[in-house]
Protein backbone atom coordinates (compact mmCIF):
# COMPACT_ATOMS: atom_id res chain seq x y z
CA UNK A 1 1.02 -12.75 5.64
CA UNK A 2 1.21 -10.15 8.45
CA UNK A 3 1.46 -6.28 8.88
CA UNK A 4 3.92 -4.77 11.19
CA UNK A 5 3.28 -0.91 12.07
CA UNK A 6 6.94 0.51 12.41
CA UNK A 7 5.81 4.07 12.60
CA UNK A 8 1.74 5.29 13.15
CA UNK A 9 1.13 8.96 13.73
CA UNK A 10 -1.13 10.60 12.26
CA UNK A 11 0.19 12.15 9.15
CA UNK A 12 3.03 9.28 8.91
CA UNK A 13 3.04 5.55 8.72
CA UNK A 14 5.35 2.98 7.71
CA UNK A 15 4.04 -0.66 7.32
CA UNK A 16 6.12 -3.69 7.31
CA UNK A 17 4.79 -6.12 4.71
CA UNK A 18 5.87 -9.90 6.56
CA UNK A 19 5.45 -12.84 3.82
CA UNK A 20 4.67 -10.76 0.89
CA UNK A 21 6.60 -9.48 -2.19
CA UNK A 22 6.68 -5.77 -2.99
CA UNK A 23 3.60 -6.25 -5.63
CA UNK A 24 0.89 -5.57 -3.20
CA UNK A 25 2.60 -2.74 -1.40
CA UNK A 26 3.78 -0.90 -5.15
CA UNK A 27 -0.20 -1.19 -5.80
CA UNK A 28 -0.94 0.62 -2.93
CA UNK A 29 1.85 3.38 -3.32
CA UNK A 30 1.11 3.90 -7.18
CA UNK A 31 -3.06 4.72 -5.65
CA UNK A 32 -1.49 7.03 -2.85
CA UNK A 33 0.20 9.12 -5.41
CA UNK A 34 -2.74 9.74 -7.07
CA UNK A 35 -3.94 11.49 -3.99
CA UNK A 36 -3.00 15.28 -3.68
CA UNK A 37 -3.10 14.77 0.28
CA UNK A 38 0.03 12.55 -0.42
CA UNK A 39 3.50 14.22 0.23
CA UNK A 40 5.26 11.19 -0.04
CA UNK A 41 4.65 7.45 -0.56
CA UNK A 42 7.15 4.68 -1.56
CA UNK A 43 8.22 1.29 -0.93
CA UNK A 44 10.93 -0.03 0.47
CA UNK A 45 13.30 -2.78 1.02
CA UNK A 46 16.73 -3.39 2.66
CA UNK A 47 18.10 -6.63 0.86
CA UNK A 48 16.43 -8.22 -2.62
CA UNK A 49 16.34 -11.59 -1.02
CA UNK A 50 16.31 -10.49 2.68
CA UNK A 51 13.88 -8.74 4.37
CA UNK A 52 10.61 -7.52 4.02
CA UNK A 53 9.03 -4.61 1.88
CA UNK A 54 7.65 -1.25 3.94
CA UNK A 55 5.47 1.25 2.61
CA UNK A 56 5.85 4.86 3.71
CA UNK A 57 3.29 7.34 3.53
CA UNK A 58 3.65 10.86 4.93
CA UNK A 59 0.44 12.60 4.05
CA UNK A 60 -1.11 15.93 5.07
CA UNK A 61 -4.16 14.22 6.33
CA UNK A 62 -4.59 10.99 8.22
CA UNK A 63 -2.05 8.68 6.43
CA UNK A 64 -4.24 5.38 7.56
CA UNK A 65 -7.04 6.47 6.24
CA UNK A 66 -5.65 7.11 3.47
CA UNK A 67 -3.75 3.65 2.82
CA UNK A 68 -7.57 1.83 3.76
CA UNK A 69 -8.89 3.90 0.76
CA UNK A 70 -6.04 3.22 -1.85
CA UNK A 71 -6.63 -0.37 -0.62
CA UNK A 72 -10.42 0.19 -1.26
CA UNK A 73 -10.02 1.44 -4.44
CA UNK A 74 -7.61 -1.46 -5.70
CA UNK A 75 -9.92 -4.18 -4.45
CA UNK A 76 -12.57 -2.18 -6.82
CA UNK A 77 -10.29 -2.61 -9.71
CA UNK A 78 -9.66 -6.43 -9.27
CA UNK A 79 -13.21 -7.24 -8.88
CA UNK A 80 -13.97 -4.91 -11.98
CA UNK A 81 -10.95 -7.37 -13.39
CA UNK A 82 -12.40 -10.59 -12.24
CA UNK A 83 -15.99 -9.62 -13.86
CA UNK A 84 -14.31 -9.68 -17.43
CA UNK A 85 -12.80 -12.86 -17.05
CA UNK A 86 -14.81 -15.50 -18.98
CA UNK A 87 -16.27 -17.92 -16.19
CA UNK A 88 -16.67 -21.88 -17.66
C-alpha cells in the first residue's frame, strides 16, 4: 500500500490510494465533511476494476493537516472499536 500526492498546495490535495480499495479513503472523506473548514472532499475512481481510488480535499485551511486529523480521529474510533471486542 502506497500514497501518491497528485496535487499538494496548501488549501488542495489529491491523494492517490495505490493497493487499496475505496474503504479507507470513504472513511477519511465521510470525517472531512464533518469539518466546516472543508469545501469539498470526495473520492474518486476512473474504472471499478482499474485504477486506483483518490481523495480530494479542497479546504479553506491547510488541507494536509486536515486529512492527518480525520485520519487521527478514525484511528480513535477503531481502537475505541477494538476495546469492546471480547478478547479470549
Amino acid at each position: 500500500m502506497k500514497l501518491n500526492f497528485i496535487e499538494d498546495e496548501a488549501k488542495s490535495l489529491t491523494i492517490e490510494f495505490e493497493g487499496f480499495d475505496r474503504g479507507i479513503p470513504d472513511l477519511i472523506k465521510d470525517r472531512l465533511l464533518e469539518s466546516k473548514d472543508v469545501d469539498f472532499a470526495g473520492v474518486v475512481k476512473e474504472h471499478p476494476e482499474l485504477g486506483n481510488p483518490r481523495l480530494v480535499v479542497k479546504a479553506e485551511k491547510n488541507a494536509r493537516h486536515l486529512v492527518l486529523k480525520a485520519i487521527e480521529e478514525v484511528q480513535e474510533e477503531f481502537k475505541e472499536l477494538a476495546s469492546q471486542v471480547p478478547k479470549k
